[in-house]
N, C-alpha and C. Protein backbone atom coordinates (compact mmCIF):
# COMPACT_ATOMS: atom_id res chain seq x y z
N UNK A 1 2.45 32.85 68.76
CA UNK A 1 2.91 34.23 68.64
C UNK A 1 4.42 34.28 68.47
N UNK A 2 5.22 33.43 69.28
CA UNK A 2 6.52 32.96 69.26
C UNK A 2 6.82 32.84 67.41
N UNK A 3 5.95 32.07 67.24
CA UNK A 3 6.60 31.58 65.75
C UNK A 3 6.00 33.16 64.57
N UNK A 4 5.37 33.39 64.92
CA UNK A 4 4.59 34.57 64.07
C UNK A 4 5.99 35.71 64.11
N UNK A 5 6.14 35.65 65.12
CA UNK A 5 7.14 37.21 65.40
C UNK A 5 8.92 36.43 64.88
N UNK A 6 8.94 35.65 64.88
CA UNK A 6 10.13 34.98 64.44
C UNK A 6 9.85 34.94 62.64
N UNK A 7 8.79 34.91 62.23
CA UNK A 7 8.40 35.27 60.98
C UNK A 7 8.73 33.66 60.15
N UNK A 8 8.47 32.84 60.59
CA UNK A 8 8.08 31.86 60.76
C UNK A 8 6.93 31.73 59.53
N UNK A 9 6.70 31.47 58.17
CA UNK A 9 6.04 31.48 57.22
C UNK A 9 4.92 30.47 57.52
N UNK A 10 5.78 29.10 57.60
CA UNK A 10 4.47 28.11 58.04
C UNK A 10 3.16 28.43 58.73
N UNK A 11 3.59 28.98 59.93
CA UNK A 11 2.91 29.63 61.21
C UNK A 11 1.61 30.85 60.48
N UNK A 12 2.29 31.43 59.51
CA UNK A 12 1.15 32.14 58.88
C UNK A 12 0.58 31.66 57.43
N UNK A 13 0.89 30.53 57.48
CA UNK A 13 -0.02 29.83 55.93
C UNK A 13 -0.86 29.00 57.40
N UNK A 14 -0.29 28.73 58.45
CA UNK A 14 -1.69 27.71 59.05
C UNK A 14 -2.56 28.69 59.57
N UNK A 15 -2.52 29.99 60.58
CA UNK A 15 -3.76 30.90 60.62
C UNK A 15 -4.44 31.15 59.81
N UNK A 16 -3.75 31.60 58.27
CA UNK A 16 -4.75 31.88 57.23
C UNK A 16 -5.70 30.89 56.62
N UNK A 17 -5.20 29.64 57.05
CA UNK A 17 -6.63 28.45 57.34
C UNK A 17 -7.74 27.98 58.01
N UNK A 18 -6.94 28.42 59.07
CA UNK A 18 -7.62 28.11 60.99
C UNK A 18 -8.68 29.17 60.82
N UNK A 19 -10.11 29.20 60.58
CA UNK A 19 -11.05 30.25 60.83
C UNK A 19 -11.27 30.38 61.76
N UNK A 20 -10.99 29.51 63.17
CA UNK A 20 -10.96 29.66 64.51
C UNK A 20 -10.24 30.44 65.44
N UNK A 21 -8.97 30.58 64.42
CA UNK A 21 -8.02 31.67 65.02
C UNK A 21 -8.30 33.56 65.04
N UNK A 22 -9.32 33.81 64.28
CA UNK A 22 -9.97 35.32 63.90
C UNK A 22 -10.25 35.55 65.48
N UNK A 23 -10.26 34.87 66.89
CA UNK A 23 -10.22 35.19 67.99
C UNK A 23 -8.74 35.73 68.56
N UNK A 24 -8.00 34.47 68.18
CA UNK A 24 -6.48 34.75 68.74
C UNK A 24 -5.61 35.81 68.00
N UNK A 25 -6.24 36.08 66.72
CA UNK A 25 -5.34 36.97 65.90
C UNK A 25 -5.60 38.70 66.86
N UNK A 26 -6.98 39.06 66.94
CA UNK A 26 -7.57 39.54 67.41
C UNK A 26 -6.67 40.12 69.16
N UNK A 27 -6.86 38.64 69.89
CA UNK A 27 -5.86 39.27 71.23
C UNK A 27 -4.42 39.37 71.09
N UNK A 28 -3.79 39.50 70.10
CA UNK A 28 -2.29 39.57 69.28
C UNK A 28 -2.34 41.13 69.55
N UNK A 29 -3.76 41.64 68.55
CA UNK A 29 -3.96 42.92 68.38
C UNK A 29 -3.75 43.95 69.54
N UNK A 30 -4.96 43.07 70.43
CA UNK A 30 -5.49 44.26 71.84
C UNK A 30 -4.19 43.42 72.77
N UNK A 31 -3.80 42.47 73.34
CA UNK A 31 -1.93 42.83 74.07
C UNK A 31 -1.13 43.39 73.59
N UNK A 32 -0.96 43.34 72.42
CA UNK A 32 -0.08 44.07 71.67
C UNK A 32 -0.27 45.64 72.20
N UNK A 33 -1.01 46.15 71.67
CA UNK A 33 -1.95 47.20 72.49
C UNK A 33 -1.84 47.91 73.63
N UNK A 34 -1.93 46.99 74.72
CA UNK A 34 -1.85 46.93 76.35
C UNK A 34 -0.17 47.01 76.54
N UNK A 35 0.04 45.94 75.91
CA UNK A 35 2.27 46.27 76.19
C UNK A 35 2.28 47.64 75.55
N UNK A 36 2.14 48.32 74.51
CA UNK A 36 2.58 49.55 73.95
C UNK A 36 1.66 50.49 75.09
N UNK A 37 1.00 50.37 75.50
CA UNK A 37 0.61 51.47 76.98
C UNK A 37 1.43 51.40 77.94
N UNK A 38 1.29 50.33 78.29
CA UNK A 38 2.22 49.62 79.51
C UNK A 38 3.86 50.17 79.05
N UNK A 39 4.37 50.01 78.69
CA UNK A 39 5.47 50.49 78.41
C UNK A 39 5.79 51.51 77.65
N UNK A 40 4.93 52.65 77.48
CA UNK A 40 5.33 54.19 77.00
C UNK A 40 5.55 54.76 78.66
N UNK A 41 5.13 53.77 79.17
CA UNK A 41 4.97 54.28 80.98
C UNK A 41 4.37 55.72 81.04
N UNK A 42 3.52 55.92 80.73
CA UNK A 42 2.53 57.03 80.91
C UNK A 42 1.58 57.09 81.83
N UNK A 43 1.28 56.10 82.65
CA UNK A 43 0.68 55.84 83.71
C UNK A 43 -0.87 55.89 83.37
N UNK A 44 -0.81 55.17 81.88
CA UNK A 44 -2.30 55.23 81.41
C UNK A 44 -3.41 54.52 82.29
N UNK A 45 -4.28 55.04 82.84
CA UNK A 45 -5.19 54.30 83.64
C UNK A 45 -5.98 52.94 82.72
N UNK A 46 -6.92 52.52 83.37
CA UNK A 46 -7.99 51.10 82.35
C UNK A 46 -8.70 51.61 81.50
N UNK A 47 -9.32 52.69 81.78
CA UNK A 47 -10.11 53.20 80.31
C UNK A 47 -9.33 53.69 79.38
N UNK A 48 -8.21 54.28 79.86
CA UNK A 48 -7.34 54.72 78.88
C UNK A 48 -6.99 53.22 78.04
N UNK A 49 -6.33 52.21 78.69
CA UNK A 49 -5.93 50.91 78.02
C UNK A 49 -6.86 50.63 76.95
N UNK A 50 -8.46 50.15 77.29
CA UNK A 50 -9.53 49.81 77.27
C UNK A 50 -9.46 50.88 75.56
N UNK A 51 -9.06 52.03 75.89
CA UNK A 51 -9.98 52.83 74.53
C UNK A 51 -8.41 52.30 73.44
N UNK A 52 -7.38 52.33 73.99
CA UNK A 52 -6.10 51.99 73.22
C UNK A 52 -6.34 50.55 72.33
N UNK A 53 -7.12 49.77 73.19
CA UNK A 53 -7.15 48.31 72.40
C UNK A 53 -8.33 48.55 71.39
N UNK A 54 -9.12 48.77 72.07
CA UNK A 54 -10.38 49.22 70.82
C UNK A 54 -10.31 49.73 69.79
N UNK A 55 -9.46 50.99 69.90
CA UNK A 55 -8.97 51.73 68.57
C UNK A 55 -8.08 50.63 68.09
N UNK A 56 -6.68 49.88 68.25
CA UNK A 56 -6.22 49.44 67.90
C UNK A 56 -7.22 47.85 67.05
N UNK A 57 -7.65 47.68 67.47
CA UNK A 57 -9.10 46.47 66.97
C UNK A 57 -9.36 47.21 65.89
N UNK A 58 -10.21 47.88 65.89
CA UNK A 58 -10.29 49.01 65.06
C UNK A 58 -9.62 49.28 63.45
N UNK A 59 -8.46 49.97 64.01
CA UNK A 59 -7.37 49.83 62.95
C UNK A 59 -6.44 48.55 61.97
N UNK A 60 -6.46 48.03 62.62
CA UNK A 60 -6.35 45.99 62.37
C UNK A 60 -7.06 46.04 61.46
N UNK A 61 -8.77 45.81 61.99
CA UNK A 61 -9.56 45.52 61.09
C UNK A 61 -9.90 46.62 59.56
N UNK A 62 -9.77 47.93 59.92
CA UNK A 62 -9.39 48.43 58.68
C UNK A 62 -8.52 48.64 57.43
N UNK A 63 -7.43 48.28 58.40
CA UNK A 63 -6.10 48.24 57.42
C UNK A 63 -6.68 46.92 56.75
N UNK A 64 -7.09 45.36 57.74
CA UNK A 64 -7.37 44.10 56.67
C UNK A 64 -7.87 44.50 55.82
N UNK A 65 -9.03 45.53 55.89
CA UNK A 65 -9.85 45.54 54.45
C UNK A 65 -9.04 45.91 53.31
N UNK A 66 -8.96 46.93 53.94
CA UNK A 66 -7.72 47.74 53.15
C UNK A 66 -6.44 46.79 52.14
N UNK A 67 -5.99 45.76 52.57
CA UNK A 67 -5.07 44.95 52.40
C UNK A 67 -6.37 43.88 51.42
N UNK A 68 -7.40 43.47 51.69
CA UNK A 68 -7.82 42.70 51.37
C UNK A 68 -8.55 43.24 49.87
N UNK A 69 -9.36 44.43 49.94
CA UNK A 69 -9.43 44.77 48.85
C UNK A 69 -8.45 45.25 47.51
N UNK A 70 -7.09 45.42 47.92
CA UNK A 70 -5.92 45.87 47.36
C UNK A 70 -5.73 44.67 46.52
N UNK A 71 -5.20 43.88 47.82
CA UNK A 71 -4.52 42.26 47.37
C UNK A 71 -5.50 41.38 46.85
N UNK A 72 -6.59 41.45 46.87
CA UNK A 72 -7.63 40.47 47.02
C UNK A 72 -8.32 40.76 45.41
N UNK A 73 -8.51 41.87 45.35
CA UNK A 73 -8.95 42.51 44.36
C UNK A 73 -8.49 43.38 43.00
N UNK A 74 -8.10 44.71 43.41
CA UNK A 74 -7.50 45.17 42.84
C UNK A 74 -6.41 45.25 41.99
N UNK A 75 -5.37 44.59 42.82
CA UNK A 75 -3.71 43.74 42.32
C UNK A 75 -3.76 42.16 42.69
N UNK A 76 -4.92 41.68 42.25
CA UNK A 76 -4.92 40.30 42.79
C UNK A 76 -4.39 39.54 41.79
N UNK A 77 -3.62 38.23 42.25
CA UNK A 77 -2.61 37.82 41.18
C UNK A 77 -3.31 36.60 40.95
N UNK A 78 -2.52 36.09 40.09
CA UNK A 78 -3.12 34.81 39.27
C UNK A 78 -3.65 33.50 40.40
N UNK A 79 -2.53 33.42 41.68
CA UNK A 79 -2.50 32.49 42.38
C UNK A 79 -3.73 32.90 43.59
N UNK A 80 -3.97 34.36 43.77
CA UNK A 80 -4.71 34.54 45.01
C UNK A 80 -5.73 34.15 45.21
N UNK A 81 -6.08 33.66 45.91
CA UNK A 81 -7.93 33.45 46.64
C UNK A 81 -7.65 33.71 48.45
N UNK A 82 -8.35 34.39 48.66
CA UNK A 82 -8.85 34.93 49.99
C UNK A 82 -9.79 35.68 49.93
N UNK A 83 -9.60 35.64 51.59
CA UNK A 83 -10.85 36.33 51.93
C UNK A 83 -10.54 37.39 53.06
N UNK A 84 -11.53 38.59 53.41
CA UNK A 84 -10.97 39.15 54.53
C UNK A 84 -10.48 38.43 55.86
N UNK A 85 -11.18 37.62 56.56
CA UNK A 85 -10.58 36.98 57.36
C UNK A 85 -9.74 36.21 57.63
N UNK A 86 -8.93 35.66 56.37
CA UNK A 86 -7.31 35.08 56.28
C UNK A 86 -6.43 36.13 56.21
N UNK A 87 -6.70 37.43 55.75
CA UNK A 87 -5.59 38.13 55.55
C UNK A 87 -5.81 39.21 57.43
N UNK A 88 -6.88 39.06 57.72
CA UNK A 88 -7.06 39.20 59.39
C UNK A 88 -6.72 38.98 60.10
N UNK A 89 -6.41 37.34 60.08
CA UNK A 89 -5.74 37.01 60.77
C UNK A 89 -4.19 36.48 61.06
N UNK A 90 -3.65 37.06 59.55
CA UNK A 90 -2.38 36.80 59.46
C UNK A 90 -2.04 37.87 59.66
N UNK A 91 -2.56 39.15 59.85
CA UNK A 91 -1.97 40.35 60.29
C UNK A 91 -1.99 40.96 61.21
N UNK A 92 -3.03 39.64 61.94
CA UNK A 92 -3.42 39.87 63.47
C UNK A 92 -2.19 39.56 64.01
N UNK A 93 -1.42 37.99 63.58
CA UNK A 93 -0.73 37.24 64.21
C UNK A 93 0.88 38.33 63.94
N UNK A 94 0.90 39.34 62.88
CA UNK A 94 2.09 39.82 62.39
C UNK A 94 2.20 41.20 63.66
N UNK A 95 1.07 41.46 64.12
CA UNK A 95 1.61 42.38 65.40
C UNK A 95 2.18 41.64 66.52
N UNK A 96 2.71 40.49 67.12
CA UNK A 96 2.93 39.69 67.74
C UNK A 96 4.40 40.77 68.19
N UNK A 97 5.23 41.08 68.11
CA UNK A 97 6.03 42.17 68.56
C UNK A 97 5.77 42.98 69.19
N UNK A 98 5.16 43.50 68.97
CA UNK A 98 4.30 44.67 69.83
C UNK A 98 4.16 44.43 71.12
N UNK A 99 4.26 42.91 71.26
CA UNK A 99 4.16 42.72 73.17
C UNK A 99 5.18 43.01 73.61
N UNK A 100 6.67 43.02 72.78
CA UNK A 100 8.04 43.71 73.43
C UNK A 100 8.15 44.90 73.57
N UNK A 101 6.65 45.67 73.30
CA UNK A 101 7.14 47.08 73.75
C UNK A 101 6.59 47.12 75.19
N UNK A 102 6.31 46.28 75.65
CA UNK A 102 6.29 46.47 76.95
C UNK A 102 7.65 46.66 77.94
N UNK A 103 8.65 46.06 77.18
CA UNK A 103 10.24 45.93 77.72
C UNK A 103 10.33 47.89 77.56
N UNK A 104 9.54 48.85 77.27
CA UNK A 104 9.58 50.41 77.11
C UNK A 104 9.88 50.52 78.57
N UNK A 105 9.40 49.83 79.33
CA UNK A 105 9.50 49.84 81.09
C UNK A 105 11.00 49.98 81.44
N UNK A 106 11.99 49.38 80.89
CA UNK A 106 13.45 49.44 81.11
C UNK A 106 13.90 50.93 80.41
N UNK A 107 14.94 51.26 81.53
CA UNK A 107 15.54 52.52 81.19
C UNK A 107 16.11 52.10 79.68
N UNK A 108 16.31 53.31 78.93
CA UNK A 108 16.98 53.19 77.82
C UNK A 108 16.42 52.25 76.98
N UNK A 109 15.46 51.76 76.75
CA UNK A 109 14.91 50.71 75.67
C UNK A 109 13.64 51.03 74.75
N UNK A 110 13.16 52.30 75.16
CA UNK A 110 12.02 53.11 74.72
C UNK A 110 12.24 53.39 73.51
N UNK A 111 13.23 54.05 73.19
CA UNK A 111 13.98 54.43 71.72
C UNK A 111 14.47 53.27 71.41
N UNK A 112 14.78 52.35 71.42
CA UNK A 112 15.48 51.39 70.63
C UNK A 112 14.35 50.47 70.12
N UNK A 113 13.47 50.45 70.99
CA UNK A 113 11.99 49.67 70.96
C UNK A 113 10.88 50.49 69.78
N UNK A 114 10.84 51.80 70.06
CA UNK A 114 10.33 52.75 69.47
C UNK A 114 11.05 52.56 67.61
N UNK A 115 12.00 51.99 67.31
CA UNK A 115 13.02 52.08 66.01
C UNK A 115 12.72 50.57 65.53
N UNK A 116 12.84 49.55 66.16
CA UNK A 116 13.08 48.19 65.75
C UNK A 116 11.69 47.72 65.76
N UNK A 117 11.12 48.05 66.52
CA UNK A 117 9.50 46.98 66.49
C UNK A 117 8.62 47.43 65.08
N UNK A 118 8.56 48.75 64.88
CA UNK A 118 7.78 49.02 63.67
C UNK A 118 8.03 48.62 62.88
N UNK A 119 9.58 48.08 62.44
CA UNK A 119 10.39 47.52 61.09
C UNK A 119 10.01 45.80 61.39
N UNK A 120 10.38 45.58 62.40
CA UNK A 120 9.98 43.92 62.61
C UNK A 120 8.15 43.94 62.09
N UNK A 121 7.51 44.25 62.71
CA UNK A 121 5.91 44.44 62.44
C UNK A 121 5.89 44.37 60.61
N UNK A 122 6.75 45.03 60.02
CA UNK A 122 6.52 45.74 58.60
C UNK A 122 7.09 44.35 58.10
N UNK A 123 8.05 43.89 58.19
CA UNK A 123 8.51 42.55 57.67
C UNK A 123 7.42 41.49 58.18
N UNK A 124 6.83 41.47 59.02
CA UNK A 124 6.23 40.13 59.52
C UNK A 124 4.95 40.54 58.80
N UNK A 125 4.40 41.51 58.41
CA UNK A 125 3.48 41.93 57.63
C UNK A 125 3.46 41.55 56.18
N UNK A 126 4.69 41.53 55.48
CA UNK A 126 4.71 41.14 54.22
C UNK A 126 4.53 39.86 54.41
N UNK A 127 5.39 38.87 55.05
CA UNK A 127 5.16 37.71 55.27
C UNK A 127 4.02 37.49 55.63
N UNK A 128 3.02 38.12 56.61
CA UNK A 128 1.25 37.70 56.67
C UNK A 128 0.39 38.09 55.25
N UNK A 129 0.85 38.71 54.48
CA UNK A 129 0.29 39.25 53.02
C UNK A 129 0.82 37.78 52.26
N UNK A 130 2.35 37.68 52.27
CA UNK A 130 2.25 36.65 51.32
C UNK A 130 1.84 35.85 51.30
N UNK A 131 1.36 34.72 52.75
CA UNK A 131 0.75 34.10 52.98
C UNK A 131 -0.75 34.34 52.59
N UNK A 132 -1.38 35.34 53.39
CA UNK A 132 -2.51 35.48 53.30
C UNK A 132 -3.33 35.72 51.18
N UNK A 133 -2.14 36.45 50.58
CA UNK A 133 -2.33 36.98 49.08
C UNK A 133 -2.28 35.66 48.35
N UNK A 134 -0.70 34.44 49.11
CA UNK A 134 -0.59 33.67 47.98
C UNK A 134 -0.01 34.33 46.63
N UNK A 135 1.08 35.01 47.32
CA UNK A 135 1.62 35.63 46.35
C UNK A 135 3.40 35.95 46.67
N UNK A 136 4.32 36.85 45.63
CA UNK A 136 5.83 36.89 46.13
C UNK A 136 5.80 37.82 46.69
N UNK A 137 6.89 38.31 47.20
CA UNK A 137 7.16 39.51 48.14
C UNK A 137 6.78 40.74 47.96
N UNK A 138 7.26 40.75 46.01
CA UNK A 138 7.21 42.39 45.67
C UNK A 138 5.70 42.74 45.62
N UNK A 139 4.39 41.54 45.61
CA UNK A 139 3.34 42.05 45.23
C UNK A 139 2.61 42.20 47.20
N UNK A 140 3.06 41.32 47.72
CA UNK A 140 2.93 41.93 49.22
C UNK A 140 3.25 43.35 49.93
N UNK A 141 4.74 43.26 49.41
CA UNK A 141 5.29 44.84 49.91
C UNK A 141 4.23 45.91 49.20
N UNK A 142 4.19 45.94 48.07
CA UNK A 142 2.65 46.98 47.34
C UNK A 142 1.60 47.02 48.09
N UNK A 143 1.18 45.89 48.41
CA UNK A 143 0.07 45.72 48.96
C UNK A 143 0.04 46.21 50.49
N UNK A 144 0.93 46.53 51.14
CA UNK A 144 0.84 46.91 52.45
C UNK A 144 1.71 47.94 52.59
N UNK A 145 2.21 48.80 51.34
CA UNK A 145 2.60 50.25 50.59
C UNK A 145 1.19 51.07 50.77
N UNK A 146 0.47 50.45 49.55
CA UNK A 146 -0.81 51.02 49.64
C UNK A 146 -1.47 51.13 50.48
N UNK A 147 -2.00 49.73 50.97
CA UNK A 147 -3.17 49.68 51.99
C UNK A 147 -2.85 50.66 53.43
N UNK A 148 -1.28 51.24 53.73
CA UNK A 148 -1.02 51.68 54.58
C UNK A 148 -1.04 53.56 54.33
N UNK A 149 -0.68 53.29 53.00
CA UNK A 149 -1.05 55.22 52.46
C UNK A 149 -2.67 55.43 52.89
N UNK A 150 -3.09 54.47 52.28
CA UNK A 150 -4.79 54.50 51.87
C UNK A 150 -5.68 54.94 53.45
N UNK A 151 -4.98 53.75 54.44
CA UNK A 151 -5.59 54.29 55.90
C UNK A 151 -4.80 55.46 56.64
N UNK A 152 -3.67 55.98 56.33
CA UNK A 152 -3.31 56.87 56.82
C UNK A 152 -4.22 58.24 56.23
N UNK A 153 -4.42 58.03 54.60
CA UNK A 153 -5.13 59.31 54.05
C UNK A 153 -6.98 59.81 54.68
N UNK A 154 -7.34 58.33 54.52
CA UNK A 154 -8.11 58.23 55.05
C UNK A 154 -8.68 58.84 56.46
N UNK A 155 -7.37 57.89 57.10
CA UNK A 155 -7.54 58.99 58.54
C UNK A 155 -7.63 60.13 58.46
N UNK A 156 -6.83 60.82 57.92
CA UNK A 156 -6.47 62.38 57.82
C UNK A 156 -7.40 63.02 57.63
N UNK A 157 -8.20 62.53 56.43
CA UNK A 157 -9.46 63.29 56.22
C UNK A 157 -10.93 62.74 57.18
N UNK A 158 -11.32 61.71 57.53
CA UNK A 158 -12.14 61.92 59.03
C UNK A 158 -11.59 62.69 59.79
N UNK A 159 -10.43 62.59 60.11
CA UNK A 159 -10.18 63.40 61.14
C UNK A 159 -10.42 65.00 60.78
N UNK A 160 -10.19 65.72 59.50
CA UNK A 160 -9.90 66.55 59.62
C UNK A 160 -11.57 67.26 59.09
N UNK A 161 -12.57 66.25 58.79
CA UNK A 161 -13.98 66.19 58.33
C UNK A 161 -14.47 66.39 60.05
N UNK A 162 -14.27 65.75 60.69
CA UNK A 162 -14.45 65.66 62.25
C UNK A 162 -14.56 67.16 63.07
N UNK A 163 -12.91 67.82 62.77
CA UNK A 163 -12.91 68.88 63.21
C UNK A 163 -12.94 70.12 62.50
N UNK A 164 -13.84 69.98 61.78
CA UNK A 164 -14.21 71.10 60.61
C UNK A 164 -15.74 71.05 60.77
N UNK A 165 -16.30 70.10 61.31
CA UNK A 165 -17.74 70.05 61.48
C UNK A 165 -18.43 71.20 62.54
């Protein structure tokens, strides 16, 4: 996780090999998860945690598709071959930051944490795309442009299909 969040390229060309790692990418996701509760200090109880990691599992795994059908498919480049579960787990390993929002616990670090981790996440993301795509930067950054419009729109409309029902 050390090397993932340091953005560390190697580190995410070897997960996107390791099919064994689709476990560890996975608890990247749900701590990641648990520190961003833990440190909004909201005094979220266990089910509250419990439903935070799930959704967050959740969303991981949709955005991969999302990323995977984009990159994989759609804008897939000359060099790419993957599959959903390499680009899973390199984007599992790219939330690896997210455990510093647990440092939200210190006065004054909520906002600074709240500004810097989403941008670190977004860079370590291209780097889990390029790896995972086998491709250069500019066709990664697209790829997690889109795949990130696509689940936000998405959301919007379940959600808004949800409460219109």
């Amino acid at each position: 996780m050390i090397r993932a969040a340091r953005l560390d390229a190697a580190v995410y060309e070897e997960v996107e090999s390791d099919r064994t790692a689709t476990t560890e990418a996975a608890m990247v996701v749900v701590l990641g998860a648990i520190a961003a509760g833990i440190g909004s200090n909201m005094r979220l109880g266990l089910v509250a945690l419990v439903v935070v990691a799930l959704l967050s599992l959740a969303s991981w795994s949709f955005y991969a598709w999302l990323a995977y059908f984009f990159g994989g498919t759609v804008l897939k480049g000359p060099q790419t071959q993957t599959n959903w579960g390499e680009i899973a787990r390199t984007l599992g390993f790219a939330n690896a930051p997210r455990l510093l929002l647990i440092l939200g616990l210190i006065p004054g670090f909520r906002v600074l944490l709240a500004l810097a981790i989403p941008i670190w996440i977004l860079v370590a993301t291209v780097v889990a795309l390029r790896a995972a795509l086998d491709c250069g930067t500019a066709r990664a950054i697209v790829v997690a442009v889109i795949a990130s419009i696509s689940q936000y729109l998405l959301t919007a409309v379940l959600l808004y299909l949800q409460t219109s029902a």
